[in-house]
C-alpha atoms as a PDB file:
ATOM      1  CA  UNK A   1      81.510 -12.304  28.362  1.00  0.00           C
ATOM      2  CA  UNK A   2      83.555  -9.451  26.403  1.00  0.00           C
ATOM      3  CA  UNK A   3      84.344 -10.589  23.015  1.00  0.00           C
ATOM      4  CA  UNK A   4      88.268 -11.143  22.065  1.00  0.00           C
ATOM      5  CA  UNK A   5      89.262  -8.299  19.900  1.00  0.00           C
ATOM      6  CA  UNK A   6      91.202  -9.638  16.960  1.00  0.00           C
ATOM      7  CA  UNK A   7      93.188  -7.642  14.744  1.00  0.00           C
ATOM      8  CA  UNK A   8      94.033  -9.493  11.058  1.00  0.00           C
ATOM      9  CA  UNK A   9      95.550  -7.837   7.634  1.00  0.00           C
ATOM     10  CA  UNK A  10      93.831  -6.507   4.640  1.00  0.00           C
ATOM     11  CA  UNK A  11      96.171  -7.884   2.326  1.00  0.00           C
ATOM     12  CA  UNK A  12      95.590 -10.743   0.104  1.00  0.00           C
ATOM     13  CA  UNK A  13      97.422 -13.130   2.127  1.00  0.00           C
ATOM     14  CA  UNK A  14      95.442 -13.120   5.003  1.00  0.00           C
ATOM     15  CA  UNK A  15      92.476 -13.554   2.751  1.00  0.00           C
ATOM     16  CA  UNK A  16      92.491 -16.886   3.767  1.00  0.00           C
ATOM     17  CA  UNK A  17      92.252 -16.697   7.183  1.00  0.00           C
ATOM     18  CA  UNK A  18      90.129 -13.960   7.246  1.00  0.00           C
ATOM     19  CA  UNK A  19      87.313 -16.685   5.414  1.00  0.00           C
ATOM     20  CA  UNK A  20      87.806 -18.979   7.487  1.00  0.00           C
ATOM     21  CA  UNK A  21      87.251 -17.087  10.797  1.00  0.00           C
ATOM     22  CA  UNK A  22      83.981 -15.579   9.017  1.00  0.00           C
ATOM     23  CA  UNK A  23      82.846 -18.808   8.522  1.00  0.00           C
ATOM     24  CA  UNK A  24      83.251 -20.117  11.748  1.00  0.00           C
ATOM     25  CA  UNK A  25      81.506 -19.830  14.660  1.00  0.00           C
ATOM     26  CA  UNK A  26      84.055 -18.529  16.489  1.00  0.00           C
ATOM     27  CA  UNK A  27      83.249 -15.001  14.867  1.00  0.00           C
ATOM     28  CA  UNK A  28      80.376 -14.630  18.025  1.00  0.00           C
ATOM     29  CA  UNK A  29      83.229 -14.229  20.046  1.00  0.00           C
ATOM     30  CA  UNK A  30      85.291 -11.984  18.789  1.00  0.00           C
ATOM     31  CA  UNK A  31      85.545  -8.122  17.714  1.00  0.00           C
ATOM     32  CA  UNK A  32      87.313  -8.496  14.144  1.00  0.00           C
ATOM     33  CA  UNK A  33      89.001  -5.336  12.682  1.00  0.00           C
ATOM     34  CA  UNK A  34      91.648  -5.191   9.631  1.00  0.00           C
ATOM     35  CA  UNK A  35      94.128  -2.872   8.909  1.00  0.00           C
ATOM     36  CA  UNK A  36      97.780  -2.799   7.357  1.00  0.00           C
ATOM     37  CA  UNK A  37     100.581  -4.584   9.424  1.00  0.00           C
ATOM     38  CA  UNK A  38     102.133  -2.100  11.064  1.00  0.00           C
ATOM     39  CA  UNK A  39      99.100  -0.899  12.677  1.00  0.00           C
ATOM     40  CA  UNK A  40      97.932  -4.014  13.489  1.00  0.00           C
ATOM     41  CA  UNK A  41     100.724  -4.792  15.411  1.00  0.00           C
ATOM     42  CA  UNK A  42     100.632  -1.438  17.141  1.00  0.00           C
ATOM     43  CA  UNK A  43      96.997  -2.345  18.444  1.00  0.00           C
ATOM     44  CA  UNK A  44      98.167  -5.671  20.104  1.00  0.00           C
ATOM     45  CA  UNK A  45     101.145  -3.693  21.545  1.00  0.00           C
ATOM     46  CA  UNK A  46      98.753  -0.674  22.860  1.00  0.00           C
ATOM     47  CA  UNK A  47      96.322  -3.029  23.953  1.00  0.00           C
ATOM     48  CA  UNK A  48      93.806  -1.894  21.827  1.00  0.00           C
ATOM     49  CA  UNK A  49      93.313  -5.927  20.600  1.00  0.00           C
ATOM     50  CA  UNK A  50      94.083  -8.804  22.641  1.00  0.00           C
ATOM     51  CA  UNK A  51      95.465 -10.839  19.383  1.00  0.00           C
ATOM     52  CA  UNK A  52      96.873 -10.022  16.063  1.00  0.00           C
ATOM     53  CA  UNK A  53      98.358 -11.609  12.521  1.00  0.00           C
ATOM     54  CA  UNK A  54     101.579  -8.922  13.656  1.00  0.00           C
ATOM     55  CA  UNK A  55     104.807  -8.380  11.650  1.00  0.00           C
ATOM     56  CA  UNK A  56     106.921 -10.948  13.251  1.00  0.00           C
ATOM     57  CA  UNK A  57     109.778  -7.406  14.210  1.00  0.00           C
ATOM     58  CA  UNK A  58     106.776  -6.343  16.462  1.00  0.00           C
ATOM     59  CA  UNK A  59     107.939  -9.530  18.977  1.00  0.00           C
ATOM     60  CA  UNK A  60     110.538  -6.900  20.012  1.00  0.00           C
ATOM     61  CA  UNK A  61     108.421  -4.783  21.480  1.00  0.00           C
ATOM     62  CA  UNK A  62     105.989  -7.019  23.248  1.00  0.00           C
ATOM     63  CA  UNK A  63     106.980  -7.427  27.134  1.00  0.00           C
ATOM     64  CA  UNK A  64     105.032 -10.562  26.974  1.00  0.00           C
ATOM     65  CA  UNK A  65     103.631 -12.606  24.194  1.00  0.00           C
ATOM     66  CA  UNK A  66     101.897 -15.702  23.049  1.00  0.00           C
ATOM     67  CA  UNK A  67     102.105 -17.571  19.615  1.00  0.00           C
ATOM     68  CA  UNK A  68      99.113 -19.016  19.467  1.00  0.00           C
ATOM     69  CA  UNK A  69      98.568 -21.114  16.502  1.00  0.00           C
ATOM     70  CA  UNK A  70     100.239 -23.001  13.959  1.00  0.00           C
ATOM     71  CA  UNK A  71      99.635 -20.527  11.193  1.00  0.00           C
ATOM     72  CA  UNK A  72     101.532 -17.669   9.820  1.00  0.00           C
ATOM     73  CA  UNK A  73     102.221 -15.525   6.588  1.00  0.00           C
ATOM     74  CA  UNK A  74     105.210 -17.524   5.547  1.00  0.00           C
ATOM     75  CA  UNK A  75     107.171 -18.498   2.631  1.00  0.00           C
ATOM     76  CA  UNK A  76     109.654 -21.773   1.395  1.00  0.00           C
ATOM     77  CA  UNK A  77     111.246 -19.072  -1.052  1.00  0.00           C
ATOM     78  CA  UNK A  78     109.723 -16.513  -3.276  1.00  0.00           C
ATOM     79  CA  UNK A  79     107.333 -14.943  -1.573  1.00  0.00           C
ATOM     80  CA  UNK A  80     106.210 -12.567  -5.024  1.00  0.00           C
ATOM     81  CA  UNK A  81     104.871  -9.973  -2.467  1.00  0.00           C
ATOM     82  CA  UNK A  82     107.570  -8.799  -0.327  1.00  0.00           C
ATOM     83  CA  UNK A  83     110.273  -6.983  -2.292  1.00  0.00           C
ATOM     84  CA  UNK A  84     112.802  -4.228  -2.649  1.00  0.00           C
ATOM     85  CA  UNK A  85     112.581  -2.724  -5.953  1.00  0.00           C
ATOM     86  CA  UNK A  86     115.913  -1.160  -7.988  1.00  0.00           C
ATOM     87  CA  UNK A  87     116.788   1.178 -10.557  1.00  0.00           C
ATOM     88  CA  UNK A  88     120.451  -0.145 -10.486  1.00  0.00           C
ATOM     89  CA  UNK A  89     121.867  -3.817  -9.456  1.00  0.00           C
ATOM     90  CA  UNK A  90     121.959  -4.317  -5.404  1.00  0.00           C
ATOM     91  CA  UNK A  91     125.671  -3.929  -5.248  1.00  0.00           C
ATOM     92  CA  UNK A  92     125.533   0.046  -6.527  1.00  0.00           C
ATOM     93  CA  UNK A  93     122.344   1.060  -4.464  1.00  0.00           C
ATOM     94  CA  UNK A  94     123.598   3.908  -2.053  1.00  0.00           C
ATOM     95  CA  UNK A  95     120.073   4.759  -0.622  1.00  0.00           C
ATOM     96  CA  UNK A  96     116.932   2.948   0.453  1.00  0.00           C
ATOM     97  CA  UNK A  97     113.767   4.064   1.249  1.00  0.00           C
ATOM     98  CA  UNK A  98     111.591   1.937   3.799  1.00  0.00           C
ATOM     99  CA  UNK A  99     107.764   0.817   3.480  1.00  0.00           C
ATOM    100  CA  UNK A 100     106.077   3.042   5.773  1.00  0.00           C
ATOM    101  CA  UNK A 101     103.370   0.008   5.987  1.00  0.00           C
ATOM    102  CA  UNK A 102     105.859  -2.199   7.248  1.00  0.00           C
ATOM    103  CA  UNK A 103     108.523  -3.433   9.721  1.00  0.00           C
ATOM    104  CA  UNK A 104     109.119  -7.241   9.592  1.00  0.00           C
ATOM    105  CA  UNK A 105     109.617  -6.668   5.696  1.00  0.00           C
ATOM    106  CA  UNK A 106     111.839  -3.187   6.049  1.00  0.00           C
ATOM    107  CA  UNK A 107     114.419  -5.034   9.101  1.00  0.00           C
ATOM    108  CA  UNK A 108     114.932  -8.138   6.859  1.00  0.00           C
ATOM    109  CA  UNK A 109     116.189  -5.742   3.976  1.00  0.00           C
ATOM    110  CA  UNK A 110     118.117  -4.367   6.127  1.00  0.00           C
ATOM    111  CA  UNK A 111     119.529  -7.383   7.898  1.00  0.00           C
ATOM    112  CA  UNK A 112     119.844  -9.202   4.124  1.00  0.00           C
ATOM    113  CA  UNK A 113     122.006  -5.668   2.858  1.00  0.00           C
ATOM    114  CA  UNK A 114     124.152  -5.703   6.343  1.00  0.00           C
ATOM    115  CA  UNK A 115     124.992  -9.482   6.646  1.00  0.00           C
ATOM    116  CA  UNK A 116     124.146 -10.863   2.888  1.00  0.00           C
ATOM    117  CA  UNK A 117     124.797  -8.398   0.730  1.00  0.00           C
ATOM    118  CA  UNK A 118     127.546  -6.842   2.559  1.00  0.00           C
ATOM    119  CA  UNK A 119     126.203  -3.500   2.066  1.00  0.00           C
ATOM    120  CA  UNK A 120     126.113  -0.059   3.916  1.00  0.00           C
ATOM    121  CA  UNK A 121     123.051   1.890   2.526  1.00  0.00           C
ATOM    122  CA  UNK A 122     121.557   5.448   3.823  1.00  0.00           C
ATOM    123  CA  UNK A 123     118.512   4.365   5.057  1.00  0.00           C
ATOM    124  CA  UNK A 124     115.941   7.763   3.712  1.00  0.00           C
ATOM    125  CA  UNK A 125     112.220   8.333   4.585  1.00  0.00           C
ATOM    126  CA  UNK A 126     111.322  11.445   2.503  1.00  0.00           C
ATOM    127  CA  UNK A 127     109.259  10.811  -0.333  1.00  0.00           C
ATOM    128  CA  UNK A 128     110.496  14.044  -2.369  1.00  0.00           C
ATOM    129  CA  UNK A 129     114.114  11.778  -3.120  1.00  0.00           C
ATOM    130  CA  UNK A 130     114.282   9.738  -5.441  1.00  0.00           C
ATOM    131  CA  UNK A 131     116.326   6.687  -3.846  1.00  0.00           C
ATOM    132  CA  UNK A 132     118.678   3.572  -5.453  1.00  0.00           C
ATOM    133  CA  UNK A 133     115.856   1.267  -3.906  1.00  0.00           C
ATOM    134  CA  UNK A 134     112.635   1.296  -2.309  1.00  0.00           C
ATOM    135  CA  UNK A 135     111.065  -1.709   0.141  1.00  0.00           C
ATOM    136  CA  UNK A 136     107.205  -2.699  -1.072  1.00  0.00           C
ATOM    137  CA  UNK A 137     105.084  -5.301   0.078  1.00  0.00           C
ATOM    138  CA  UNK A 138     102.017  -6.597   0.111  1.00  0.00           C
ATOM    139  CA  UNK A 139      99.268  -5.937  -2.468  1.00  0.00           C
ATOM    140  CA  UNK A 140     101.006  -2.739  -4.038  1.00  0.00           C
ATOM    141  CA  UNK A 141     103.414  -5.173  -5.564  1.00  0.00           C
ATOM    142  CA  UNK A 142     101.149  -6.867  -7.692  1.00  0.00           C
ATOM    143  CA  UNK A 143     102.069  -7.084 -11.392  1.00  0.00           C
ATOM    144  CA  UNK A 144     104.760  -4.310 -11.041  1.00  0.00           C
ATOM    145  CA  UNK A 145     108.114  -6.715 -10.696  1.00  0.00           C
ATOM    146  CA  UNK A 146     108.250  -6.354 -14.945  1.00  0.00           C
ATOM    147  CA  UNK A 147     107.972  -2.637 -14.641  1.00  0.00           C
ATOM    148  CA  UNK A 148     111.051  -1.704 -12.316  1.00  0.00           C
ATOM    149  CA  UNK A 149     114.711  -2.427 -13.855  1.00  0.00           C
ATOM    150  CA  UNK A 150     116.137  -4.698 -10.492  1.00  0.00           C
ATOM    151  CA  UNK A 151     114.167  -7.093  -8.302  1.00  0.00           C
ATOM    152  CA  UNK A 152     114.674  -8.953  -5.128  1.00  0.00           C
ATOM    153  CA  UNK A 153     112.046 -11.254  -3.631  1.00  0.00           C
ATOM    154  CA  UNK A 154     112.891 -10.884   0.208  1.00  0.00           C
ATOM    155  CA  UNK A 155     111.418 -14.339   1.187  1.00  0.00           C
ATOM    156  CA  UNK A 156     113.480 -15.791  -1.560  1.00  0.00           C
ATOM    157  CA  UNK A 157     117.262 -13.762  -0.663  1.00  0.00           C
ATOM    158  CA  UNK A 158     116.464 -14.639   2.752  1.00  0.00           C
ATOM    159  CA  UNK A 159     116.054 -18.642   1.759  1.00  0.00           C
ATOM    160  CA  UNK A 160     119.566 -18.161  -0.234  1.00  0.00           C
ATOM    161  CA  UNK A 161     121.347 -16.379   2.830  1.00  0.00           C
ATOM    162  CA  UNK A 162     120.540 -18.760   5.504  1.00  0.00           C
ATOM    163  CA  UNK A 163     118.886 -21.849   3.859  1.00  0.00           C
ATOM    164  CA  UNK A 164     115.152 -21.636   6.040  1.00  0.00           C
ATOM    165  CA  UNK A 165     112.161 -20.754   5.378  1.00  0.00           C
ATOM    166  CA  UNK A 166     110.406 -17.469   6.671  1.00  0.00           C
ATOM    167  CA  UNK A 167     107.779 -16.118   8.877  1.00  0.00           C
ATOM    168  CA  UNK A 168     106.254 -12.345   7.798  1.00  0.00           C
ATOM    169  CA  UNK A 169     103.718 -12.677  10.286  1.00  0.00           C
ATOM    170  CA  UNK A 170     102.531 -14.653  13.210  1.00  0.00           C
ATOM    171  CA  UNK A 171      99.158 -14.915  15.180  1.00  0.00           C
ATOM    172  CA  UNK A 172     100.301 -13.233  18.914  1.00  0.00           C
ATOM    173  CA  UNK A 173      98.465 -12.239  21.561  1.00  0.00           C
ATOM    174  CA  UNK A 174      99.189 -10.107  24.857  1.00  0.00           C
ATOM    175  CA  UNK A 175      98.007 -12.520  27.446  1.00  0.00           C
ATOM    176  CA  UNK A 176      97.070 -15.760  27.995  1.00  0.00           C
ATOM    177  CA  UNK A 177      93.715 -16.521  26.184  1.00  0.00           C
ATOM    178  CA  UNK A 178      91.294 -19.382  26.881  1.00  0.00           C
ATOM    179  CA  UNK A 179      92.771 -22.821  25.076  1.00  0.00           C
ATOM    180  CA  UNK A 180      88.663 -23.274  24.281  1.00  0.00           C
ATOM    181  CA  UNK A 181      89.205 -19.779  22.077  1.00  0.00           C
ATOM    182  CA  UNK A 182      92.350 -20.134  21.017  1.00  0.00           C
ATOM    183  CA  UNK A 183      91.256 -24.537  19.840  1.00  0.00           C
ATOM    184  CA  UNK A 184      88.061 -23.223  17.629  1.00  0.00           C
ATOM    185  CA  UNK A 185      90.325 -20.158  16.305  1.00  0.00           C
ATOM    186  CA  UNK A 186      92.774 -22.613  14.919  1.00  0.00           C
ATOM    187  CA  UNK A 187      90.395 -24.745  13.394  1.00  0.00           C
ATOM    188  CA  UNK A 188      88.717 -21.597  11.968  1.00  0.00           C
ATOM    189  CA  UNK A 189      92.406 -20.569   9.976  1.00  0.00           C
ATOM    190  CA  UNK A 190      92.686 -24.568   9.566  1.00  0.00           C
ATOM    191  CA  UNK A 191      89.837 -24.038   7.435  1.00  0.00           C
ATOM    192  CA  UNK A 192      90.858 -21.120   5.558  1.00  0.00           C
ATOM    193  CA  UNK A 193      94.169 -22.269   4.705  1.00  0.00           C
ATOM    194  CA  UNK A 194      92.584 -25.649   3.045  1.00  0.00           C
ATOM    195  CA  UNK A 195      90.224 -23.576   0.669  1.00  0.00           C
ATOM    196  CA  UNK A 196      92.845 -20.665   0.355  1.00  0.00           C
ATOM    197  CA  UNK A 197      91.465 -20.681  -3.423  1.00  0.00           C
ATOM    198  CA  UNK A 198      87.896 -19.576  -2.484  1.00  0.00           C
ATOM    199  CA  UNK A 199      88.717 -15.925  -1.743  1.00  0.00           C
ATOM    200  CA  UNK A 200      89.953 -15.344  -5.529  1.00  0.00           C
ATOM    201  CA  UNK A 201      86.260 -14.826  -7.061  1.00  0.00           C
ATOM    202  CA  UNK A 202      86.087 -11.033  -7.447  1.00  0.00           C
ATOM    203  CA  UNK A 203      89.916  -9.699  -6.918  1.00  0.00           C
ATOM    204  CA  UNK A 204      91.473  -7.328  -9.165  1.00  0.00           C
ATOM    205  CA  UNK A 205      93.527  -8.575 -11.822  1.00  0.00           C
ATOM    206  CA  UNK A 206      97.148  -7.963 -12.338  1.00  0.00           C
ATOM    207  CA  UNK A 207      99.367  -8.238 -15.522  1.00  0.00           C
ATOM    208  CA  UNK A 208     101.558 -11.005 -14.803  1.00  0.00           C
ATOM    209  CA  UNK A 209     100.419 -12.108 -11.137  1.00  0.00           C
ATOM    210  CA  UNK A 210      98.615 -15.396 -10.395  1.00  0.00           C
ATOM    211  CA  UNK A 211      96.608 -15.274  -7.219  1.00  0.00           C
ATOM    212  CA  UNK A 212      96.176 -19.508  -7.026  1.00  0.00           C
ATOM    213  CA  UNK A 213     100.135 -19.911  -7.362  1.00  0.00           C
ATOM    214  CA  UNK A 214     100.517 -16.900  -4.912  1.00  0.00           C
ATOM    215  CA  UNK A 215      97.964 -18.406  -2.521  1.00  0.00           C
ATOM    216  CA  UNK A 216      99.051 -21.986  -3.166  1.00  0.00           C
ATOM    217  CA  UNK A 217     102.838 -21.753  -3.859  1.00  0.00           C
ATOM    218  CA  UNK A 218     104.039 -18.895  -3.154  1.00  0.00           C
ATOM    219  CA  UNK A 219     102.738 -18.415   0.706  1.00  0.00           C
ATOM    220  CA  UNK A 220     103.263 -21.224   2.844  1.00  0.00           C
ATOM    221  CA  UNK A 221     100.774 -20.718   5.818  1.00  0.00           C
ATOM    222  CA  UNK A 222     101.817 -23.317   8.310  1.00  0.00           C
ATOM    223  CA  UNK A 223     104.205 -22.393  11.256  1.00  0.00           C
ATOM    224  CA  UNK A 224     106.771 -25.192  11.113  1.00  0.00           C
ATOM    225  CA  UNK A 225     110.196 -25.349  13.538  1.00  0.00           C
ATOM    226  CA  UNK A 226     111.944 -24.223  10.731  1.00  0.00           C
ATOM    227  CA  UNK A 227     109.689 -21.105  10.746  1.00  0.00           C
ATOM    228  CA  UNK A 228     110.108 -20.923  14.576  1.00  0.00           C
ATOM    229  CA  UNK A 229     113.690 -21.372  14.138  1.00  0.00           C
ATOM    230  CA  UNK A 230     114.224 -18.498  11.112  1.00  0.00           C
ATOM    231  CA  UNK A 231     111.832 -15.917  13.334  1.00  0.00           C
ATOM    232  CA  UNK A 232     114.058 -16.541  16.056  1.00  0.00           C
ATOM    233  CA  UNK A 233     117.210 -15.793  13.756  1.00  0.00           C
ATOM    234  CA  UNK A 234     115.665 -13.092  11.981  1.00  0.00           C
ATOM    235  CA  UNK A 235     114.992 -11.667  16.103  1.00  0.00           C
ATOM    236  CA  UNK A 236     119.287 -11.955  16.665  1.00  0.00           C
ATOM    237  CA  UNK A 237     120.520 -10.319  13.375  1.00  0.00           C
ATOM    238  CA  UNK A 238     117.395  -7.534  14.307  1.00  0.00           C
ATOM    239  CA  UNK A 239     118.510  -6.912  17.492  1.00  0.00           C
ATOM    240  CA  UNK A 240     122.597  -6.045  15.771  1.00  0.00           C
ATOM    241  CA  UNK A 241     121.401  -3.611  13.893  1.00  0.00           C
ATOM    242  CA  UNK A 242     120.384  -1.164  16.676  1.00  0.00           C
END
């Protein structure tokens, strides 16, 4: 039987799941590569992996999908790893420069400056300008948010904008897999999410970050309605901005 080719994150916060899968048995049947989000999602959409942890922005350009377990990269509030960083207050910022790793994280700036904030910003990709603002996520982040003058947790503006909770990233697939597969692959992030703590031994420290509160607080792994409802909000103010 070919193995199921899974694509996850190497970010901290899929850590978790990424332990539990290698601890299960359900790593004999599957091909496991990592990569940042954007091109993870990009394999699922080319084909080149039947399943993915995908930015949840990549639903848009899946002709067919399946959510396939009841995990996710999400957050109650501050997420502490998904942020747009400021040299002046959000109201003056004229220009914004995008995460290059990213597209969940880049559309909800821009959907929390359009409908939130109120703002119109030049959007700007080249490095050589300095902009107002910049979008980072993910591990870069760590122990910078006391070293940049204005910052706003994305997870957190979103929760104060529309009152949910929200979904980064979702486990998708292509096609229809086997309920057998996709049964022991829950269990196997089931597992990861309960000992979320184990994968701390050994990472770099930060100034100023705490990897249990980030793991334990911070990220809230389980893919509630209210998750299902904000990704499907999150989808509608997307879709205005084109």
């Amino acid at each position: 039987m070919n193995k199921i080719r899974v694509s996850a994150v190497s970010y901290t916060n899929t850590y978790p799941f990424l332990n539990g899968i290698r601890k299960s048995k359900v790593m004999e049947q599957i091909d496991l590569s990592v990569d940042y989000p954007s091109a993870c999602a990009q394999k699922v959409i080319d084909d080149q992996a039947d399943i993915g942890i995908i930015p949840t922005a990549a639903l848009l350009s899946l002709p067919e999908y399946y959510i396939n377990t009841d995990f996710c990269i999400g957050t109650e509030g501050a997420v502490d790893s998904v942020f747009i960083f400021a040299n002046k207050p959000i109201e003056d910022v004229k220009t914004l420069r995008l995460d290059k790793q990213s597209r969940t994280s880049n559309g909800l700036a821009r959907v929390l400056i359009k409908n939130y904030w109120k703002k119109d910003v030049e959007l700007i990709t080249d490095e050589s300008i300095e902009p107002d603002a910049y979008v980072l996520i993910g591990d870069r982040t760590f122990g910078k948010k006391n070293a940049v003058p204005y910052v706003y947790d994305l997870g957190e503006e979103w929760f104060n904008f529309t009152g949910l909770p929200f979904a980064f990233a979702l486990w998708v697939s292509n096609k229809k897999l086997p309920d057998s597969f996709v049964e022991q692959f829950n269990e196997a992030l089931a597992y990861g999410v309960e000992h979320a703590t184990d994968v701390i031994a050994g990472l770099p420290e930060f100034e100023g970050f705490d990897y249990t509160k980030y793991l334990t607080q911070h990220l809230n792994f389980h893919l509630t309605d209210k998750k299902r409802e904000a990704v499907q909000l999150y989808l509608r103010y997307l879709k205005e901005l084109d």
